[in-house]
N, C-alpha and C. Protein backbone atom coordinates (compact mmCIF):
# COMPACT_ATOMS: atom_id res chain seq x y z
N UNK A 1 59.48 115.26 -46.82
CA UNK A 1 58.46 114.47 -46.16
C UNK A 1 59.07 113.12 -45.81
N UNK A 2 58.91 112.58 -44.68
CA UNK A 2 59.38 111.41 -44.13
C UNK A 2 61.05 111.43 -44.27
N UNK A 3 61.67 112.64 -44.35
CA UNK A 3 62.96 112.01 -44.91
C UNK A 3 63.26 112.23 -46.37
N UNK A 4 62.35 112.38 -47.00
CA UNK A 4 63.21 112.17 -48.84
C UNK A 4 62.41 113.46 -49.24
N UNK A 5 63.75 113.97 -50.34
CA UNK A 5 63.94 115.29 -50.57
C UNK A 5 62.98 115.00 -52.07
N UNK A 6 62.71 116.95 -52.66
CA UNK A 6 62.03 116.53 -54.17
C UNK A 6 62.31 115.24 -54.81
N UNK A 7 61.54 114.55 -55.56
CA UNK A 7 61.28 113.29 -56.40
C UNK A 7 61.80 112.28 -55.90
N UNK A 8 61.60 111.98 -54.64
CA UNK A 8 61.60 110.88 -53.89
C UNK A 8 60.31 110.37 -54.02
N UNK A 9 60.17 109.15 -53.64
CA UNK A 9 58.68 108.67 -53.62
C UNK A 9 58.43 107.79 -52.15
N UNK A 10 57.20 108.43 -51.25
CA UNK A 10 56.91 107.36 -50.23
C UNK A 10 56.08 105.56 -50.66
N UNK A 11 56.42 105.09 -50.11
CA UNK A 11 56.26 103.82 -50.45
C UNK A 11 54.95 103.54 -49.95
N UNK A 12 54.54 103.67 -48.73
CA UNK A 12 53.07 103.66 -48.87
C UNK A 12 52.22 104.83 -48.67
N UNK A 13 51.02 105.25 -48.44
CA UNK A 13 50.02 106.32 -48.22
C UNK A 13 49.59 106.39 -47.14
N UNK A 14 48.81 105.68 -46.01
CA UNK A 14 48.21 106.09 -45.30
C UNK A 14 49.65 106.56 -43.85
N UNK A 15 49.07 107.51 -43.21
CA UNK A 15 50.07 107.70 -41.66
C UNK A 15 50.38 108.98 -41.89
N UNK A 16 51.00 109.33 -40.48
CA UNK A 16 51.69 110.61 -40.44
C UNK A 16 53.11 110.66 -40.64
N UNK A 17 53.07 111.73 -41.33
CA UNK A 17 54.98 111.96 -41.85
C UNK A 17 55.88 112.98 -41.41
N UNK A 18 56.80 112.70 -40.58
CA UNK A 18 57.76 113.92 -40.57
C UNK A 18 57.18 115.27 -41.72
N UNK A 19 57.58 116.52 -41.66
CA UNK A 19 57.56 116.99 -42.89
C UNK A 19 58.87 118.51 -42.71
N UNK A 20 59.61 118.57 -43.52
CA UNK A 20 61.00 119.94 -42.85
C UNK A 20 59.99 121.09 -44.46
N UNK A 21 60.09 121.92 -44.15
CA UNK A 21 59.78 122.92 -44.97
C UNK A 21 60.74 123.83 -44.66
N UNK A 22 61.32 123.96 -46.44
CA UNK A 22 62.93 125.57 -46.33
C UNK A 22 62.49 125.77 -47.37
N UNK A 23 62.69 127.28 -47.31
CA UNK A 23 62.41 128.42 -48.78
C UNK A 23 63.80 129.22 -48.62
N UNK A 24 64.25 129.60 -49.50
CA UNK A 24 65.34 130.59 -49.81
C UNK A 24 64.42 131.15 -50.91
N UNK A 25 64.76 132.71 -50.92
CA UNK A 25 64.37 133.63 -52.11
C UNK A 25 65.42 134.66 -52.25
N UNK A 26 65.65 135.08 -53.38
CA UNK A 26 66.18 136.40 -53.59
C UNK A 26 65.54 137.72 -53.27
N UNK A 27 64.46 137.07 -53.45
CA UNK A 27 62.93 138.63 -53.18
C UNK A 27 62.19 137.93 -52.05
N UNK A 28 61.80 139.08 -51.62
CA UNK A 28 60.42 138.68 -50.50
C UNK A 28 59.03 137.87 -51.57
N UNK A 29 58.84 137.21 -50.83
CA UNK A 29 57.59 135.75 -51.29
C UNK A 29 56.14 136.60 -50.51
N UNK A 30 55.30 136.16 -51.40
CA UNK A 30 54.07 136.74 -50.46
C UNK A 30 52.95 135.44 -50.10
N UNK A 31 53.31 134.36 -50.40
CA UNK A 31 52.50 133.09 -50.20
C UNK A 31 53.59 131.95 -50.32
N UNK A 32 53.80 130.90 -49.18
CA UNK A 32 54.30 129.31 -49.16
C UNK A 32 53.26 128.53 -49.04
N UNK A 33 53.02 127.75 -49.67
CA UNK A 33 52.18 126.68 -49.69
C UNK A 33 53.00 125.35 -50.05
N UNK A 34 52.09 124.17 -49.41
CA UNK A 34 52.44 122.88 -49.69
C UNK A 34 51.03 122.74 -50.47
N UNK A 35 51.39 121.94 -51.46
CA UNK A 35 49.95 121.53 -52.68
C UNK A 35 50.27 120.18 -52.95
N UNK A 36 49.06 119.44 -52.65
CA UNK A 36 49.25 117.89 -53.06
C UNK A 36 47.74 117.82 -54.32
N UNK A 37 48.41 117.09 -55.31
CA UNK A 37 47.50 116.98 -56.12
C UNK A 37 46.89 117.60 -56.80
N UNK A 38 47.51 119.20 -56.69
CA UNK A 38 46.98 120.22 -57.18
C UNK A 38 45.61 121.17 -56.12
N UNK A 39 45.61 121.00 -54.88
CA UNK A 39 45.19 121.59 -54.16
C UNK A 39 46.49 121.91 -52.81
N UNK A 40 45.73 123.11 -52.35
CA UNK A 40 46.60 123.72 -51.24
C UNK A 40 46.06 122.77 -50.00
N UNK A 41 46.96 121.94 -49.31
CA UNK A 41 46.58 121.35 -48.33
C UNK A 41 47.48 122.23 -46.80
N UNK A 42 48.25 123.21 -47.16
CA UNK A 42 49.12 123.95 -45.90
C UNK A 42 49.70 124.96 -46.24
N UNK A 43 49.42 126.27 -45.71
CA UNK A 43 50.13 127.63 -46.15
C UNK A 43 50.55 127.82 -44.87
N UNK A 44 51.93 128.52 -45.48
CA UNK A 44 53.02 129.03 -44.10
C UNK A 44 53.23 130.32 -43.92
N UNK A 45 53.14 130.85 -42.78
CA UNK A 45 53.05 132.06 -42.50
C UNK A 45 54.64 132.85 -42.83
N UNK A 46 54.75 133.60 -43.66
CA UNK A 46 56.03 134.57 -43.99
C UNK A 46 56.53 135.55 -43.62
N UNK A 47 57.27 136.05 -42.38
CA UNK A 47 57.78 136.89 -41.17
C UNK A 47 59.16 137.76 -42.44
N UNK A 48 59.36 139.12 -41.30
CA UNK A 48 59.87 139.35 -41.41
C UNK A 48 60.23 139.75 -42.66
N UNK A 49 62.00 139.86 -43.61
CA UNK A 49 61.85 139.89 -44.85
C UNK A 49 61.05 138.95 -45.95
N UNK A 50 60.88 137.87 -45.48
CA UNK A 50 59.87 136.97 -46.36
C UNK A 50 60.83 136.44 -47.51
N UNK A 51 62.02 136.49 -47.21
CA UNK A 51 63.18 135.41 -47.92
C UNK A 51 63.48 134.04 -47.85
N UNK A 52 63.54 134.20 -46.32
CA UNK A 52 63.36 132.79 -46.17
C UNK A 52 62.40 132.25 -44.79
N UNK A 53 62.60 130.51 -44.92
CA UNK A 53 61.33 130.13 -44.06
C UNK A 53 61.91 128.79 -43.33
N UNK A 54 61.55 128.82 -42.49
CA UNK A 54 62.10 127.02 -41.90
C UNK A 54 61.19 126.82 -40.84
N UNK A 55 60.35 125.42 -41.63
CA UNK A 55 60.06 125.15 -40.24
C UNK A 55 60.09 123.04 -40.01
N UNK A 56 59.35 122.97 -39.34
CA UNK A 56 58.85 120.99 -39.21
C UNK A 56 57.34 121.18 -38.61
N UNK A 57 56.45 120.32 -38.82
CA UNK A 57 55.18 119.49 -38.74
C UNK A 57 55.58 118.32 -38.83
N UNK A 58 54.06 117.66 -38.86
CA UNK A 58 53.63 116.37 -39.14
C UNK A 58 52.32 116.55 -40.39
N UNK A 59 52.44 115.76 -41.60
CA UNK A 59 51.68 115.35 -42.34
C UNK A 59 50.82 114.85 -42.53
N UNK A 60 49.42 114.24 -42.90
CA UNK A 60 48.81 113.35 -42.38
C UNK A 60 48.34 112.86 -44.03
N UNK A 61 49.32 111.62 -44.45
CA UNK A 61 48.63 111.63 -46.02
C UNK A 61 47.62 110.00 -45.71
N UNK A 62 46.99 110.61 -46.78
CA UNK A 62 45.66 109.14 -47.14
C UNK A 62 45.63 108.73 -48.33
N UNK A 63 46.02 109.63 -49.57
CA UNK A 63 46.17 109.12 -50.76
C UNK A 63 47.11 109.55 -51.87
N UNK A 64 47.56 108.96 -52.71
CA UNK A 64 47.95 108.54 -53.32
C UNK A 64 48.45 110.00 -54.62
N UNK A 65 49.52 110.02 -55.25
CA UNK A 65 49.69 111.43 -55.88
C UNK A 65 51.32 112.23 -55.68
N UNK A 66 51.31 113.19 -55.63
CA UNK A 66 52.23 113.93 -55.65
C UNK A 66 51.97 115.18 -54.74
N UNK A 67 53.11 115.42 -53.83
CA UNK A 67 53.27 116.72 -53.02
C UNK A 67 54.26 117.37 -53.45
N UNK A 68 54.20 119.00 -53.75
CA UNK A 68 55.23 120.12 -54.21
C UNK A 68 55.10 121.32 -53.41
N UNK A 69 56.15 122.06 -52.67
CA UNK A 69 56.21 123.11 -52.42
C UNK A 69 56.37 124.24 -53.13
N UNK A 70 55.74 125.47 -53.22
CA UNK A 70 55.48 126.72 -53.90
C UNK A 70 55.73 127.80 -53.45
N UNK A 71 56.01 128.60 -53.67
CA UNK A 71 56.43 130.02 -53.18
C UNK A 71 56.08 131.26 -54.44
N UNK A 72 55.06 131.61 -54.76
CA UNK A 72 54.49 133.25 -55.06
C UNK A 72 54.16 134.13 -54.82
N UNK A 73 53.62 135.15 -55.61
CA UNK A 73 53.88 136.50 -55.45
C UNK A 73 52.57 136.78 -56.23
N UNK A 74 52.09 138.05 -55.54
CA UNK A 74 50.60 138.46 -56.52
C UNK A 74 51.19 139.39 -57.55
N UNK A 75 52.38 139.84 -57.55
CA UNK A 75 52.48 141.25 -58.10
C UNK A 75 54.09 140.82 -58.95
N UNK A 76 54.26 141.96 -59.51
CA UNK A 76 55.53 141.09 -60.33
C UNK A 76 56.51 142.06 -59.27
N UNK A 77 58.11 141.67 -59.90
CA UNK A 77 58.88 142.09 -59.05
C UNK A 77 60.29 142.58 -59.72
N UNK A 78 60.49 143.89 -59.87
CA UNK A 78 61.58 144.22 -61.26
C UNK A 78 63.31 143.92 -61.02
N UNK A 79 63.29 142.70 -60.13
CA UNK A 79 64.23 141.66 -59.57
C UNK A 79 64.54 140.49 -60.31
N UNK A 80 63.15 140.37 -60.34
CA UNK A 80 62.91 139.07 -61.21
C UNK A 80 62.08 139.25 -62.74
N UNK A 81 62.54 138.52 -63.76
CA UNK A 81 62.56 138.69 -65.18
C UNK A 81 61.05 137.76 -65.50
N UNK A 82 60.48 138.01 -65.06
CA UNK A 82 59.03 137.29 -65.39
C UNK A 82 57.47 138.13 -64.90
N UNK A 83 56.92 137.37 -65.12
CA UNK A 83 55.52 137.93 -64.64
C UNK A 83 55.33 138.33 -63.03
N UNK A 84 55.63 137.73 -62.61
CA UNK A 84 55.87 137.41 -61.27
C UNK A 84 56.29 136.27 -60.59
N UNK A 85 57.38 136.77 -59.54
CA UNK A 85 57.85 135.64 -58.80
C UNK A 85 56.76 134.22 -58.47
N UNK A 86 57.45 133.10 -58.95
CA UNK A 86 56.75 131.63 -58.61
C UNK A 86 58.06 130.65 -58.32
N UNK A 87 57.99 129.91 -57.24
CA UNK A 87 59.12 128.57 -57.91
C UNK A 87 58.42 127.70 -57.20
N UNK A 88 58.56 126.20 -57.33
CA UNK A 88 58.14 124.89 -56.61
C UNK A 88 59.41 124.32 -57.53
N UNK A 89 59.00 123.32 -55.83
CA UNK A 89 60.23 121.90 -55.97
C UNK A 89 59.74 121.35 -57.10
N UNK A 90 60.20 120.09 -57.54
CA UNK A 90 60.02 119.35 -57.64
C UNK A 90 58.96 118.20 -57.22
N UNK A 91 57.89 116.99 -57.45
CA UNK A 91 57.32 116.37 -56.55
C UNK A 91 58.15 115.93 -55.76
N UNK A 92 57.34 115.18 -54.59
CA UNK A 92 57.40 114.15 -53.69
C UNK A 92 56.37 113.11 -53.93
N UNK A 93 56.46 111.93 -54.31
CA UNK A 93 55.39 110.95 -55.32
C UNK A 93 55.34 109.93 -54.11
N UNK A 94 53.54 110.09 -53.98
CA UNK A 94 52.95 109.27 -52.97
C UNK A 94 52.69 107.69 -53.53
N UNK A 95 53.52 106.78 -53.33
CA UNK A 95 52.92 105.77 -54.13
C UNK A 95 51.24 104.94 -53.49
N UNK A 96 50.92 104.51 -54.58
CA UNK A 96 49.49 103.94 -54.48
C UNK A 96 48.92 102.65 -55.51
N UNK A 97 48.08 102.40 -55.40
CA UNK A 97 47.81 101.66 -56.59
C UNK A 97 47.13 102.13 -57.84
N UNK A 98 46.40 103.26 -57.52
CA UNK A 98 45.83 103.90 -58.40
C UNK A 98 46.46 105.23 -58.39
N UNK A 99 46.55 106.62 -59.60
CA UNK A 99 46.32 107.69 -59.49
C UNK A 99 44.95 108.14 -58.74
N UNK A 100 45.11 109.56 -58.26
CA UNK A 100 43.30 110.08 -57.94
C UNK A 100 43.17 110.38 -59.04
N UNK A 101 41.50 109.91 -59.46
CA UNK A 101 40.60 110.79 -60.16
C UNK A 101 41.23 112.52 -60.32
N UNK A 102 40.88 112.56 -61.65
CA UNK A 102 41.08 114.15 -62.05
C UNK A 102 40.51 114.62 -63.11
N UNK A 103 39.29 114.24 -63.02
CA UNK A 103 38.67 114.33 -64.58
C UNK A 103 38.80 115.90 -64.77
N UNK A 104 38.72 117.13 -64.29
CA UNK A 104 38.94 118.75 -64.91
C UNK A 104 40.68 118.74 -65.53
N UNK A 105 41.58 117.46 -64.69
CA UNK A 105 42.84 117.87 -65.39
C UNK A 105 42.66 117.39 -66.79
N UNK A 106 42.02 116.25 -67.01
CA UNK A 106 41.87 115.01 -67.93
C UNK A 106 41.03 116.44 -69.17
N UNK A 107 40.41 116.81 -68.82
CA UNK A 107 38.89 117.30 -69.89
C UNK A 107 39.98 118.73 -70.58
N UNK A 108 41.39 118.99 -69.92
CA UNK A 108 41.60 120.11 -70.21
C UNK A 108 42.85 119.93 -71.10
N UNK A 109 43.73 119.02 -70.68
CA UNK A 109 44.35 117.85 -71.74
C UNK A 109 43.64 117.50 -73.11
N UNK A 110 42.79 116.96 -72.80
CA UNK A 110 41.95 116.75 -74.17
C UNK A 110 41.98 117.51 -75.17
N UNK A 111 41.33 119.03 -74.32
CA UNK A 111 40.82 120.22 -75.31
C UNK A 111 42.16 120.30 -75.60
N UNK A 112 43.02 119.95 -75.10
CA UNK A 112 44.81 120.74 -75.34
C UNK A 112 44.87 119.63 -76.47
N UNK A 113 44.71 118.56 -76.46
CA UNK A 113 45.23 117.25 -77.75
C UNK A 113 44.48 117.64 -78.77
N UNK A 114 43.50 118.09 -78.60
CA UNK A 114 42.33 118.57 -80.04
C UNK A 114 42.90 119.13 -80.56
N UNK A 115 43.43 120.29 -80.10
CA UNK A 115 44.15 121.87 -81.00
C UNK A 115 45.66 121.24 -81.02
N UNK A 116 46.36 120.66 -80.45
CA UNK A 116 47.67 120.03 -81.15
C UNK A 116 47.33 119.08 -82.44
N UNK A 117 45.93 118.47 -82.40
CA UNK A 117 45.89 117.30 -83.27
C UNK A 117 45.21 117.95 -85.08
N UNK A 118 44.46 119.41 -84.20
CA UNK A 118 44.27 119.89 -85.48
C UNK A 118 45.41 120.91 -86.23
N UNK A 119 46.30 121.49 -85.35
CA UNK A 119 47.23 121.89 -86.05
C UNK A 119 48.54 121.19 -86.38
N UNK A 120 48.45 119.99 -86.36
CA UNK A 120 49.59 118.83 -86.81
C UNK A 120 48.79 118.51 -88.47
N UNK A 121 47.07 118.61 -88.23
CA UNK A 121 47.10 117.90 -89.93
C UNK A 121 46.88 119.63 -90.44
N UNK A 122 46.81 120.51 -89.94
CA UNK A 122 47.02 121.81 -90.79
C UNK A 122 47.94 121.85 -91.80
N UNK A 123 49.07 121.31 -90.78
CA UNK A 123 50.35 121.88 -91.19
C UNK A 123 51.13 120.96 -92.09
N UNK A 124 51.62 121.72 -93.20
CA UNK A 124 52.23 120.91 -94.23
C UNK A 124 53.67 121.15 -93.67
N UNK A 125 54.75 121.03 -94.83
CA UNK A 125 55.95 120.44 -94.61
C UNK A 125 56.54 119.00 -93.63
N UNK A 126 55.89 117.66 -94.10
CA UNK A 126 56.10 116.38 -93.63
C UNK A 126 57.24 115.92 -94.05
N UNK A 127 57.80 115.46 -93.44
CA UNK A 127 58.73 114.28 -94.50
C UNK A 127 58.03 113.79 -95.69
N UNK A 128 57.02 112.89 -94.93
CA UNK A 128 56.55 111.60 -96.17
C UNK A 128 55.26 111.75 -95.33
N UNK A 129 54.20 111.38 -96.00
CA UNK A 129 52.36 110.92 -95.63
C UNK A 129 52.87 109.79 -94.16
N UNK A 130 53.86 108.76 -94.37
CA UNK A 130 53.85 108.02 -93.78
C UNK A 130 54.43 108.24 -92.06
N UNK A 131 54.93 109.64 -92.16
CA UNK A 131 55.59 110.07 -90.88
C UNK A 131 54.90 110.99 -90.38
N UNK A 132 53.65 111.73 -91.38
CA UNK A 132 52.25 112.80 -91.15
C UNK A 132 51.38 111.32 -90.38
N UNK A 133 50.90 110.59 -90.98
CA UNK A 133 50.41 109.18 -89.91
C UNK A 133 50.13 108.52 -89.28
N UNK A 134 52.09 108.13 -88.96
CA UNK A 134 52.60 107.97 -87.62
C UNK A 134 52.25 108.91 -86.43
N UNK A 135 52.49 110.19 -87.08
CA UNK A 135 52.29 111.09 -85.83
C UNK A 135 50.93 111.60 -84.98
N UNK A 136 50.13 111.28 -85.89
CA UNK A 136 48.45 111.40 -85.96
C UNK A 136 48.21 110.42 -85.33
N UNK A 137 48.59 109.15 -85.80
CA UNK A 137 48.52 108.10 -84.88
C UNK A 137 48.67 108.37 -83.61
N UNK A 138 49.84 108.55 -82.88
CA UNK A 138 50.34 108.54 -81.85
C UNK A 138 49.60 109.86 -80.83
N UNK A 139 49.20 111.37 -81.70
CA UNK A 139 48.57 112.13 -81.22
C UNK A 139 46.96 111.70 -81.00
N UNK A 140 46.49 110.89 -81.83
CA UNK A 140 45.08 110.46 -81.72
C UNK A 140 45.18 109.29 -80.17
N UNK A 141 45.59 108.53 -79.78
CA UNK A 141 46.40 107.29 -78.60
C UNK A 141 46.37 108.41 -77.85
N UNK A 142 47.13 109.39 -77.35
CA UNK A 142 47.25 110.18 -76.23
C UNK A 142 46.16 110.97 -76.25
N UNK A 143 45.13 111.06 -76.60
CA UNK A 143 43.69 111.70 -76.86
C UNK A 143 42.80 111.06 -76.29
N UNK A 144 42.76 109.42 -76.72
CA UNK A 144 41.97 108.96 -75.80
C UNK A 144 41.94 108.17 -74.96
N UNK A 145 43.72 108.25 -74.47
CA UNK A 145 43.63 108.25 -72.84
C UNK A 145 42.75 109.54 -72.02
N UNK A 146 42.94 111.02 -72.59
CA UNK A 146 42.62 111.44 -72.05
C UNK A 146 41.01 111.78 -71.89
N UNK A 147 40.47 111.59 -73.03
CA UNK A 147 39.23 111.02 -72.87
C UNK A 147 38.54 110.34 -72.04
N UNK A 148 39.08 108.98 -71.86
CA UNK A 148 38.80 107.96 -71.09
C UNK A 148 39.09 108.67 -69.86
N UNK A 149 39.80 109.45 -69.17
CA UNK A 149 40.46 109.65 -68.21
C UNK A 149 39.72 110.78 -67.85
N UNK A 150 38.66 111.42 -68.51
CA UNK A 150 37.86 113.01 -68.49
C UNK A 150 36.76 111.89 -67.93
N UNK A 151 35.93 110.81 -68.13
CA UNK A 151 34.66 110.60 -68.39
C UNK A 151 33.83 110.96 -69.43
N UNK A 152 32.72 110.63 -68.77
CA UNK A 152 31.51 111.01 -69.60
C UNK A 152 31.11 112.38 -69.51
N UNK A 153 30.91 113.47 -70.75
CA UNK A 153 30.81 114.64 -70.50
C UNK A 153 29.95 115.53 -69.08
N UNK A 154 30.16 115.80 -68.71
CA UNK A 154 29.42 116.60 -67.74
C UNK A 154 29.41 115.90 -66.27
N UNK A 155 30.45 114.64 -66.52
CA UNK A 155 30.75 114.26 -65.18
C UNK A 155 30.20 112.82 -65.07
């Protein structure tokens, strides 16, 4: 986008941007998408063997976040050693002054810090009380950022 490759960052947000889109695969891909923010904002049509892809647009960003390119598969593929074929870049980091709002990422984090925070005091074998603690400490702090960062329940 504009010029700078994965984990580059644009300096400001609003305007239109160059944008080059390339896929290489070993296997045929059955979906390219560009996803900003965790939504699909552009899917590319996949010809032919569906290995690879090249094309250019124009972008049109307004806020603030991260853009990644993706390439999956609905079905698995006995090529590839996983569930099914997936890869994405790296971001491209939109700078801004704020993050966007994401309270469903925020509320799901949370539930994720709860069950890390209850199986940290489950679990014995500590060094010392004082390093069991520390770490509670530090797991309880990243909890309610994400708290704060969920809202008020139900929105």
């Amino acid at each position: 986008i504009g010029g700078l490759k994965p984990g580059g960052s644009i300096p400001r947000v609003a305007g239109r941007y160059p944008l080059r889109v390339s896929m290489r695969s070993p296997v045929a891909m059955d979906h390219l998408e560009l996803v900003q923010n965790g939504k699909v904002i552009r899917s590319f049509d996949l010809n032919g063997d569906r290995r690879r892809h090249d094309s250019t647009a124009t972008i049109e960003l307004n806020e603030g976040g991260w853009i990644v390119l993706r390439a999956w598969n609905e079905a698995a593929n006995p090529d590839v050693l996983d569930l099914y074929p997936y890869a994405t870049t790296s971001p491209i980091y939109i700078d801004s002054p704020a993050a966007p709002p994401a309270p469903a990422d925020a509320e799901y984090f949370l539930a994720w810090m709860n069950r890390v925070i209850q199986a940290a005091e489950a679990r014995g074998g500590w060094n010392s009380e004082e390093e069991k603690a520390d770490t509670l400490t530090y797991l309880n702090a990243a909890r309610e950022k994400y708290h704060v960062l969920a809202g008020p329940p139900g929105g």
